[in-house]
N, C-alpha and C. Protein backbone atom coordinates (compact mmCIF):
# COMPACT_ATOMS: atom_id res chain seq x y z
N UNK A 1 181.69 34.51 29.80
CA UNK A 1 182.91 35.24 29.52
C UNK A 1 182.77 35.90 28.16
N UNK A 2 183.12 37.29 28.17
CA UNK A 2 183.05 38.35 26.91
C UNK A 2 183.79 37.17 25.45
N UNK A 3 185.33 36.72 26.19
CA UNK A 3 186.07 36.51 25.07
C UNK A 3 185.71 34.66 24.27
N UNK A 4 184.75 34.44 25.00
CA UNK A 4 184.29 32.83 24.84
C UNK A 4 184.19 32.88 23.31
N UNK A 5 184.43 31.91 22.49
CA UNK A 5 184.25 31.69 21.27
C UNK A 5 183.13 30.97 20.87
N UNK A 6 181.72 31.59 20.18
CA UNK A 6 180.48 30.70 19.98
C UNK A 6 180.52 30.57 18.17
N UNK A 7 179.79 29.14 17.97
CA UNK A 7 179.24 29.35 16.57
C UNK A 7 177.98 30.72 16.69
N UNK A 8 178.30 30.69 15.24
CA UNK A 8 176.78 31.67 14.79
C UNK A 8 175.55 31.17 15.60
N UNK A 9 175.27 29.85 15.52
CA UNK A 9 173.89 29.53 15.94
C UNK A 9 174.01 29.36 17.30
N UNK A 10 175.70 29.18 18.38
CA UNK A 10 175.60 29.47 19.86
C UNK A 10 174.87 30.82 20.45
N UNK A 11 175.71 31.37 19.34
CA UNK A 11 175.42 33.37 19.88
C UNK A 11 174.10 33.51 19.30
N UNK A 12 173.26 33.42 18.47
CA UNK A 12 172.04 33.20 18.14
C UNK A 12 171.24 32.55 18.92
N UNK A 13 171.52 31.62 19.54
CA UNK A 13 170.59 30.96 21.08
C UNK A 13 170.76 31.46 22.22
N UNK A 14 171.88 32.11 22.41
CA UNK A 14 172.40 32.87 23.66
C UNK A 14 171.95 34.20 23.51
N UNK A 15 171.83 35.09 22.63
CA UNK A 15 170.73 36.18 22.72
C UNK A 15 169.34 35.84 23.08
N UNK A 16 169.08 35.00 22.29
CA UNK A 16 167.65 34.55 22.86
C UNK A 16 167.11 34.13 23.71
N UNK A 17 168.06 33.53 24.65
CA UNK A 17 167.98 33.11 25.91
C UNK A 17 168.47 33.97 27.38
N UNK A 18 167.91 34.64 27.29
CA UNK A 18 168.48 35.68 28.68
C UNK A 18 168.55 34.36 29.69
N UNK A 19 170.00 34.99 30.79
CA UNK A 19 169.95 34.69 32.12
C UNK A 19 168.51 35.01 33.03
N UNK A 20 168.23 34.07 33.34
CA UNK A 20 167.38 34.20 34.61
C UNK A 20 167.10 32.81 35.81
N UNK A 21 166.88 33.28 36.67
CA UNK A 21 166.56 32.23 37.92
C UNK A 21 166.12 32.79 39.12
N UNK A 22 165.47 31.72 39.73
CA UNK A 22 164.77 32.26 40.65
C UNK A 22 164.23 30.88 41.92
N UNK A 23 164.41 30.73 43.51
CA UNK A 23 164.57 30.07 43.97
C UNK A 23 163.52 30.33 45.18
N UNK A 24 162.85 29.33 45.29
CA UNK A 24 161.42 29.61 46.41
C UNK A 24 161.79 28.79 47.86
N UNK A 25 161.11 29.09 49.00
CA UNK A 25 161.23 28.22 50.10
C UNK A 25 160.67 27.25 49.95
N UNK A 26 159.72 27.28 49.01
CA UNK A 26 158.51 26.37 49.13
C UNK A 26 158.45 25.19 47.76
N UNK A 27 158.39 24.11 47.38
CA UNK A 27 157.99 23.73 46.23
C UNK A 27 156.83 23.60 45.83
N UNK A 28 155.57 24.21 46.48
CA UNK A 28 154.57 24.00 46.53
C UNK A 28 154.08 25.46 45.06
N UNK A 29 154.95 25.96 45.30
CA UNK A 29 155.07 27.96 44.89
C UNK A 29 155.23 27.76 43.44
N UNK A 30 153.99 28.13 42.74
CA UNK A 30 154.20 27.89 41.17
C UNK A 30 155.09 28.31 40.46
N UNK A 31 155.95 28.10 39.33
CA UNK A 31 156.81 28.57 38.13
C UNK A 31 156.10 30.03 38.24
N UNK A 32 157.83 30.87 38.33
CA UNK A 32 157.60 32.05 37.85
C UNK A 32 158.46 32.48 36.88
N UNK A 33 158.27 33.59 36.84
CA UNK A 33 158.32 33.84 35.14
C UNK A 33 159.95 33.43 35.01
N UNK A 34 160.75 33.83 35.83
CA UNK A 34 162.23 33.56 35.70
C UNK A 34 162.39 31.98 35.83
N UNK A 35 161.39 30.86 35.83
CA UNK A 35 161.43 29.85 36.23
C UNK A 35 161.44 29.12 34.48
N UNK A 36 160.40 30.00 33.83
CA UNK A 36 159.47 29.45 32.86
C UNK A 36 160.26 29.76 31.26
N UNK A 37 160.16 29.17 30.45
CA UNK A 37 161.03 29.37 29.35
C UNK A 37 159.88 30.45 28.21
N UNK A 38 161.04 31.64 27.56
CA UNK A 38 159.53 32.91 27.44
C UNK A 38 159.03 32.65 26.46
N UNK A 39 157.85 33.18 26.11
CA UNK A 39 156.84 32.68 25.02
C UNK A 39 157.66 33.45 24.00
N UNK A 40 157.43 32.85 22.85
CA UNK A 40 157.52 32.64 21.76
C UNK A 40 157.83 34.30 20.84
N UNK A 41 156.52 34.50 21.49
CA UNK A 41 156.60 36.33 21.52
C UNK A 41 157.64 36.99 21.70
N UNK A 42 158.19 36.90 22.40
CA UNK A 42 159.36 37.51 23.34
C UNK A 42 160.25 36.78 23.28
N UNK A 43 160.68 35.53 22.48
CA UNK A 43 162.00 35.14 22.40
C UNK A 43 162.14 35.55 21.09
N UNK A 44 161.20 35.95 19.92
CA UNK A 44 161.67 35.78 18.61
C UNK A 44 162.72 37.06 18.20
N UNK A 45 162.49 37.62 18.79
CA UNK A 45 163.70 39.13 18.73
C UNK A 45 164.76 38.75 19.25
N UNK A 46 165.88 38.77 19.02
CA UNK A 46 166.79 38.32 20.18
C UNK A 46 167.43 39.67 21.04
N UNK A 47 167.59 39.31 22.69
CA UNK A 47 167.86 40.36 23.36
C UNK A 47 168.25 41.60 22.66
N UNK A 48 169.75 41.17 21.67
CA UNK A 48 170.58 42.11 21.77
C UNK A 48 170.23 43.38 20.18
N UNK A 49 168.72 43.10 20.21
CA UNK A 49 168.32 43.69 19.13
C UNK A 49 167.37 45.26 19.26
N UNK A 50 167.00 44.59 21.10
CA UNK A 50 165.84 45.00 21.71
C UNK A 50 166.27 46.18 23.07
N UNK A 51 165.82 47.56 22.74
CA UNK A 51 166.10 48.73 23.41
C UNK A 51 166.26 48.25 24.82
N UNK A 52 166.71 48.89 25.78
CA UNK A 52 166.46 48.32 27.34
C UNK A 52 165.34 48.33 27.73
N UNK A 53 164.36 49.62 26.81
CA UNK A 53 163.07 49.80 27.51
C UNK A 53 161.90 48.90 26.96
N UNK A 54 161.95 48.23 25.71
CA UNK A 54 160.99 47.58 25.31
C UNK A 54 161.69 45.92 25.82
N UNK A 55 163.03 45.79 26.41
CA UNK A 55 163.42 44.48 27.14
C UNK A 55 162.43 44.59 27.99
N UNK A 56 162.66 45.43 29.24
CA UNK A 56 162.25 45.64 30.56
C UNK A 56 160.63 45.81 30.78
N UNK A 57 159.93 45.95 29.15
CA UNK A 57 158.97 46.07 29.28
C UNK A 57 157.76 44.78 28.85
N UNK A 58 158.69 43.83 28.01
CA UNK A 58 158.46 42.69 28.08
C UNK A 58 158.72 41.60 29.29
N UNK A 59 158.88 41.96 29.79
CA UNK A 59 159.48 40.88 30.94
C UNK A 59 158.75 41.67 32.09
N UNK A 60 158.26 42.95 32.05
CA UNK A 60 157.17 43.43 33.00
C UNK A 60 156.02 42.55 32.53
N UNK A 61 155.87 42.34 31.76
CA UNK A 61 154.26 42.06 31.19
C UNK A 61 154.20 40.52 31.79
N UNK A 62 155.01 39.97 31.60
CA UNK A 62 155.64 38.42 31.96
C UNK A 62 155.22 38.40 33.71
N UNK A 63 155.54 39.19 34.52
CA UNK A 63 155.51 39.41 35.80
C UNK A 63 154.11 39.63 36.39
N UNK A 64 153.41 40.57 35.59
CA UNK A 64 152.11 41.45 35.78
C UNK A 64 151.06 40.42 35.50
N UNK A 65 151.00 39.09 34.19
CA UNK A 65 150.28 38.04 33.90
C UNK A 65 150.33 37.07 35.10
N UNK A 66 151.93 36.68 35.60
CA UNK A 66 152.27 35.73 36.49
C UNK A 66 151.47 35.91 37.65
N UNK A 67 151.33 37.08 38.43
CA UNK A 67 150.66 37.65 39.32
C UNK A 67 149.10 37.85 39.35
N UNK A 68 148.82 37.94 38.05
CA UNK A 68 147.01 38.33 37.74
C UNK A 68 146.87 36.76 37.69
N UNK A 69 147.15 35.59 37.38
CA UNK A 69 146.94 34.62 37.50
C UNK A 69 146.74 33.90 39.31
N UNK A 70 147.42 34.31 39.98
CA UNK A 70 147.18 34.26 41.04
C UNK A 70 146.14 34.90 42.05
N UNK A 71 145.34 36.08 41.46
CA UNK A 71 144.37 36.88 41.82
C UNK A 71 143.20 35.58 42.08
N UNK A 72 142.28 36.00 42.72
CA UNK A 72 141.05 35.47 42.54
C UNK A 72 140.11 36.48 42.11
N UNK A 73 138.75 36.76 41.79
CA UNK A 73 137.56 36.79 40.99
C UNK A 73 137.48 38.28 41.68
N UNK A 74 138.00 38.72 42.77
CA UNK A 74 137.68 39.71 43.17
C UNK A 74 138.68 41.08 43.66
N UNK A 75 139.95 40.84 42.56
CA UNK A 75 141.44 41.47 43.02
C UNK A 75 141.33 41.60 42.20
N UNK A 76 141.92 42.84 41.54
CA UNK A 76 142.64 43.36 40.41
C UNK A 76 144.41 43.84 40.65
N UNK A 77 145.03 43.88 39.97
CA UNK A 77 146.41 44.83 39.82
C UNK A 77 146.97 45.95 40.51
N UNK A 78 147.62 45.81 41.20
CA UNK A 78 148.21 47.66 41.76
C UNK A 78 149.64 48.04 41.65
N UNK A 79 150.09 48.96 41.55
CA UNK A 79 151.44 49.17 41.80
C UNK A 79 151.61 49.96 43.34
N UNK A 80 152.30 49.48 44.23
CA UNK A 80 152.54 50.18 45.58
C UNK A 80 153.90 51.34 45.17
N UNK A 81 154.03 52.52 45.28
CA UNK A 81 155.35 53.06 45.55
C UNK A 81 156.14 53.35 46.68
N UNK A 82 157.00 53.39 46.55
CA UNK A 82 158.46 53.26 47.43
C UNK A 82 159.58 54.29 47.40
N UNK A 83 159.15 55.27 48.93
CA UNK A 83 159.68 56.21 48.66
C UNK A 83 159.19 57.30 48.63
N UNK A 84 157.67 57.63 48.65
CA UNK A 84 157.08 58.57 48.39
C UNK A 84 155.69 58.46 48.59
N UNK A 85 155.04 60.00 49.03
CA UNK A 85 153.27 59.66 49.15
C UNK A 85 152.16 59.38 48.54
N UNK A 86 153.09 58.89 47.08
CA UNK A 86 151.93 58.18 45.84
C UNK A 86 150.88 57.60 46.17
N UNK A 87 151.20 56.62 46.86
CA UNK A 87 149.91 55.62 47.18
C UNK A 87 150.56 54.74 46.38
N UNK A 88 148.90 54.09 45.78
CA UNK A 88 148.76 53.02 44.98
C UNK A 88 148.37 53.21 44.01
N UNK A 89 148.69 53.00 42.50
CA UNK A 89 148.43 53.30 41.09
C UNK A 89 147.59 51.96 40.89
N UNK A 90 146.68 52.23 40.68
CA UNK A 90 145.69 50.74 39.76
C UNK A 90 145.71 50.44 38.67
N UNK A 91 146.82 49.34 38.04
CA UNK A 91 147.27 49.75 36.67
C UNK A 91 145.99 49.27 35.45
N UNK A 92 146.13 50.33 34.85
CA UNK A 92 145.08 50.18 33.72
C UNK A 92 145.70 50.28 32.03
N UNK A 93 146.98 50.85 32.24
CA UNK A 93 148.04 50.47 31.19
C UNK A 93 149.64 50.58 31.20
N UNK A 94 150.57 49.88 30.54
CA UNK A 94 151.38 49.98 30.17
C UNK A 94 152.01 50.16 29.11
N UNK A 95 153.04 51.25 28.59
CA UNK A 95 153.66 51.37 27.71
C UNK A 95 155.12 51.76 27.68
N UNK A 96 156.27 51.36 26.80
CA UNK A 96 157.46 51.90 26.65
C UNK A 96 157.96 53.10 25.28
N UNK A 97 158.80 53.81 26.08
CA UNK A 97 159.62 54.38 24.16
C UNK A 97 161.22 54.41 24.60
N UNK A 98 161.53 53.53 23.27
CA UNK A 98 162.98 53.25 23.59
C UNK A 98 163.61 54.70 23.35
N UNK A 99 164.70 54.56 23.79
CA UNK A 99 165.43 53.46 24.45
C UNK A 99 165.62 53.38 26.29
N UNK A 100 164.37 54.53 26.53
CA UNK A 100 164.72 53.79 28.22
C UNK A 100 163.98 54.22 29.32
N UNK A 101 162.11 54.60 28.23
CA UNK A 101 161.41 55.13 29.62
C UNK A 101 160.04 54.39 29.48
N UNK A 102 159.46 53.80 30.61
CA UNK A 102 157.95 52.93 30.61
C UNK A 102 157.45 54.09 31.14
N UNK A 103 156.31 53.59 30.59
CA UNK A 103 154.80 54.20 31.68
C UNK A 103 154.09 53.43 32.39
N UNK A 104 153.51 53.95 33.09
CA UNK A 104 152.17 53.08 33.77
C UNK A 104 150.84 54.37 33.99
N UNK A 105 149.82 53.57 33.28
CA UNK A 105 148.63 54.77 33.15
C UNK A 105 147.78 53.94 34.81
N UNK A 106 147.03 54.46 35.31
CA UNK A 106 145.92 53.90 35.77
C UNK A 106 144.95 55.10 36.66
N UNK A 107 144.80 54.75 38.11
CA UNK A 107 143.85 55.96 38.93
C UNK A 107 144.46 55.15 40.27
N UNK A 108 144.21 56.13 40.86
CA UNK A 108 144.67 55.58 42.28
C UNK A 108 143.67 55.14 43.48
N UNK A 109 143.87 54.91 44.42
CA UNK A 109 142.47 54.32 45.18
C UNK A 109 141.10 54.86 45.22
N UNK A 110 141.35 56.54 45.05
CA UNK A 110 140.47 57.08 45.12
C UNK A 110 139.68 57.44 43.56
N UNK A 111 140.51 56.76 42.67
CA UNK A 111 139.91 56.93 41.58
C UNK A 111 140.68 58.11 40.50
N UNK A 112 140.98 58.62 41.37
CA UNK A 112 141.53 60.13 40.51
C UNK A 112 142.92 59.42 39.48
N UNK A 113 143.17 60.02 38.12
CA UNK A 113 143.87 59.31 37.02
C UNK A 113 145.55 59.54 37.45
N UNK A 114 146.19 58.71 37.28
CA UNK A 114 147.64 58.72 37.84
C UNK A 114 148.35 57.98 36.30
N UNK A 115 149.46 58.77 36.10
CA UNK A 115 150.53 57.85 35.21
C UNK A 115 152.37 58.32 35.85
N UNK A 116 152.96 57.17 35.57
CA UNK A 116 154.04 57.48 36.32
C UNK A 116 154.69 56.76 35.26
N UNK A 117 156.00 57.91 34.96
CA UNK A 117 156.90 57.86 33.49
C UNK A 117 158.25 57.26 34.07
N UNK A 118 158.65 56.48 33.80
CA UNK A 118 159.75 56.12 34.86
C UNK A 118 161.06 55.40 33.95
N UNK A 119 162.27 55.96 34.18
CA UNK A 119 163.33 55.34 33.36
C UNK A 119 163.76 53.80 34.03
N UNK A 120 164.15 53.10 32.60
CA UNK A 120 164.53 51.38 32.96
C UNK A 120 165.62 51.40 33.95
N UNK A 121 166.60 52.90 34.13
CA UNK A 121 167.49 52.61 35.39
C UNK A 121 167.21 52.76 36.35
N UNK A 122 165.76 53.23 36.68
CA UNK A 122 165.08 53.50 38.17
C UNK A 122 163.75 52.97 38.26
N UNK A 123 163.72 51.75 37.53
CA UNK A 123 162.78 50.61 37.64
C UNK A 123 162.76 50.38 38.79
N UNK A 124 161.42 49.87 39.61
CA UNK A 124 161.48 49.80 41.34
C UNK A 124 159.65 49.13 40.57
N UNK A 125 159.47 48.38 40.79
CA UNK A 125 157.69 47.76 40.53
C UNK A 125 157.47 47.14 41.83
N UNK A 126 156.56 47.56 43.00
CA UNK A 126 155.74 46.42 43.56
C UNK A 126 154.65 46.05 43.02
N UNK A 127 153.96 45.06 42.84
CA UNK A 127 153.00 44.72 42.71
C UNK A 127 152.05 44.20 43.41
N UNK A 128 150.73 44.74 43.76
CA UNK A 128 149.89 44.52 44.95
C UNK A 128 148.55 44.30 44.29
N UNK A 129 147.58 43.37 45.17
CA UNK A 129 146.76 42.92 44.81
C UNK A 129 145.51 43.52 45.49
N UNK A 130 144.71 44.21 44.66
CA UNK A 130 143.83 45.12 45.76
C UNK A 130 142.04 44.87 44.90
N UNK A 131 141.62 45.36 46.06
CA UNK A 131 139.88 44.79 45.96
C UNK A 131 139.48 45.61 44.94
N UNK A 132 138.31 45.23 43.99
CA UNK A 132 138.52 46.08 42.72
C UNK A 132 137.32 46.72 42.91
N UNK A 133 137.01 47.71 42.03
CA UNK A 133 135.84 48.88 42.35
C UNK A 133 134.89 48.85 41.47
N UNK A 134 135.01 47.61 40.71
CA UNK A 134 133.79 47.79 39.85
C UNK A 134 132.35 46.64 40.42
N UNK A 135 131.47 46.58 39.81
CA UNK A 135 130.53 45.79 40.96
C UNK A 135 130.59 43.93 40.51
N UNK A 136 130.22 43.34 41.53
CA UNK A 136 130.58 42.11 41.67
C UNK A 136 129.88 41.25 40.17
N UNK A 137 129.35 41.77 39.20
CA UNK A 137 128.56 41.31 38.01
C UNK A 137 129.63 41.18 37.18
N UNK A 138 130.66 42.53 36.89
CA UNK A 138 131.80 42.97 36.47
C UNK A 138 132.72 41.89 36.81
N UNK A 139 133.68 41.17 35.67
CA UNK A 139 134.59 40.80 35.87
C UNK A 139 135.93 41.10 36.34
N UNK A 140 136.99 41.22 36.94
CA UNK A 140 138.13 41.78 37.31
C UNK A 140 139.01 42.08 36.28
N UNK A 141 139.23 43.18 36.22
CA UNK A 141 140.40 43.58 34.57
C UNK A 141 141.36 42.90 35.30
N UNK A 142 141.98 42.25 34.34
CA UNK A 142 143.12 41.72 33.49
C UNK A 142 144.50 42.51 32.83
N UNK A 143 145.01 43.04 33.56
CA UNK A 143 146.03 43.94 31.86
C UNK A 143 147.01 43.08 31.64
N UNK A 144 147.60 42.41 32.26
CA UNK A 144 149.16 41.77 32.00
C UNK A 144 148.47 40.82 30.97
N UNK A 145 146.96 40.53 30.81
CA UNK A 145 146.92 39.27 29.89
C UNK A 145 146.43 39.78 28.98
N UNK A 146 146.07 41.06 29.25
CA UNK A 146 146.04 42.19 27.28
C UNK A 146 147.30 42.39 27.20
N UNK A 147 148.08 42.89 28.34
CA UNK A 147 149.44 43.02 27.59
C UNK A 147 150.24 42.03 26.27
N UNK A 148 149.78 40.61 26.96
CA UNK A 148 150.48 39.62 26.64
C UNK A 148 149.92 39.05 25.04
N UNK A 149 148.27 39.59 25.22
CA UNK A 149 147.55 39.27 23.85
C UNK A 149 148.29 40.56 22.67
N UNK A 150 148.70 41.48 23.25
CA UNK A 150 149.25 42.59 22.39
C UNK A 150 150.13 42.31 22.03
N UNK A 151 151.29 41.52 22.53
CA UNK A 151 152.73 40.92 22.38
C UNK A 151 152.92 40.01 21.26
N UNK A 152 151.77 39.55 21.12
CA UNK A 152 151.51 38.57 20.18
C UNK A 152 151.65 37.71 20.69
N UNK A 153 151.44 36.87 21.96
CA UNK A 153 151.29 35.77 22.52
C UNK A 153 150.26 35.05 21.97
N UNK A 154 149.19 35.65 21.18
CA UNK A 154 147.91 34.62 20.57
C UNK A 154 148.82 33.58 20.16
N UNK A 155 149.87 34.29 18.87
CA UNK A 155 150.80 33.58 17.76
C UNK A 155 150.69 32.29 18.06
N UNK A 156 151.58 31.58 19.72
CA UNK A 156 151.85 30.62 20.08
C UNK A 156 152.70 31.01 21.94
N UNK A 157 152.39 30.31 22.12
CA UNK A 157 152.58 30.27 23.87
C UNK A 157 154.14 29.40 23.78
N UNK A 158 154.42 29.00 22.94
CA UNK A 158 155.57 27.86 22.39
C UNK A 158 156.86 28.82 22.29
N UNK A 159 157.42 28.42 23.39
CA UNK A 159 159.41 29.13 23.26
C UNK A 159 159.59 28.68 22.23
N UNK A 160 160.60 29.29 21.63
CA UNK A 160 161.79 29.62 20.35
C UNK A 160 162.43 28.31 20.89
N UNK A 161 162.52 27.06 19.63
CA UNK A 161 163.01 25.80 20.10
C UNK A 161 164.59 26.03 20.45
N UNK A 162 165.72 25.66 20.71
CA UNK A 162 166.98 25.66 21.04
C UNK A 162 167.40 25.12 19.61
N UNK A 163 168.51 25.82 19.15
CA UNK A 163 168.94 25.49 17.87
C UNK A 163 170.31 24.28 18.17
N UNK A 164 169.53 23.10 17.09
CA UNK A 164 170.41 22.52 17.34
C UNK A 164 171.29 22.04 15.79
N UNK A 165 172.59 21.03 16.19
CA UNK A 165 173.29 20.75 15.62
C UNK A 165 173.10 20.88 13.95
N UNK A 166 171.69 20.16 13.85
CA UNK A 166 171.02 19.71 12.43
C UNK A 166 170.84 21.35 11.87
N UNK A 167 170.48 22.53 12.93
CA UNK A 167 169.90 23.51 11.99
C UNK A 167 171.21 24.40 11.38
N UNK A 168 172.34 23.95 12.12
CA UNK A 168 173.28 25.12 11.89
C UNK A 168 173.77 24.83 9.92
């Protein structure tokens, strides 16, 4: 509720803590990112400091790692579109400029270079897992986990502790 009354250090944990959740058929189905409390990186700003587009673009990166973790040795990254005869973008980068447009650089199946500029109100991401084109010696790129080394996730993998009683 808008009119709720918080201490300083409530509303100071409550920016930092976005709503999220997320509910599987399965319990077998690993923590995802809406499951997982966010690194450290990405909690130390608090939401309400942070453009929509560099929000939306942290919490992409969060999604894009979650997923490359699930790849095996011989998948890389894709974006599918929806809606149109794009194809498939093979993402090879991401970037935002606030306050409300990402990119995605990469090439598409056939190789040829694709970037698609897209505003945070017409965010639409699939993410697909496709056979990669470089030769089997070659390791499978990674971006969500450069993303995440760019974020400053080296720092510490460790959420922003919950402020309590003692710190206020």
């Amino acid at each position: 509720m808008a009119d709720e009354i918080m201490t300083a250090a409530e509303a100071m944990e409550a920016s930092a803590m976005p709503c999220a959740r997320a509910v599987h058929c399965d319990d077998e189905t690993p923590a995802t990112p809406e499951q997982m409390p966010l690194p450290y990186a990405v909690a130390k700003k608090p939401v309400s400091q942070k453009g929509p587009a560099e929000w939306a673009y942290e919490r992409l990166i969060l999604y894009l790692k979650h997923f490359e973790e699930q790849l095996d040795k011989n998948h890389e990254v894709a974006m599918g579109f929806t809606g149109s005869s794009a194809g498939v973008l093979r993402i090879e980068g991401v970037g935002y400029f606030d306050p409300d447009i990402l990119t995605f650089y990469g090439k598409d199946e056939t190789g040829t270079k694709m970037q698609l500029i897209q505003h945070v109100t017409q965010l639409n991401v699939v993410l697909r897992a496709v056979s990669k084109q470089t030769p089997d010696e070659e390791p499978a790129r990674r971006i969500g986990f450069r993303l995440a080394q760019d974020l400053g996730e080296a720092e510490s993998d460790l959420p922003i502790p919950p402020v309590t009683e003692q710190d206020e």
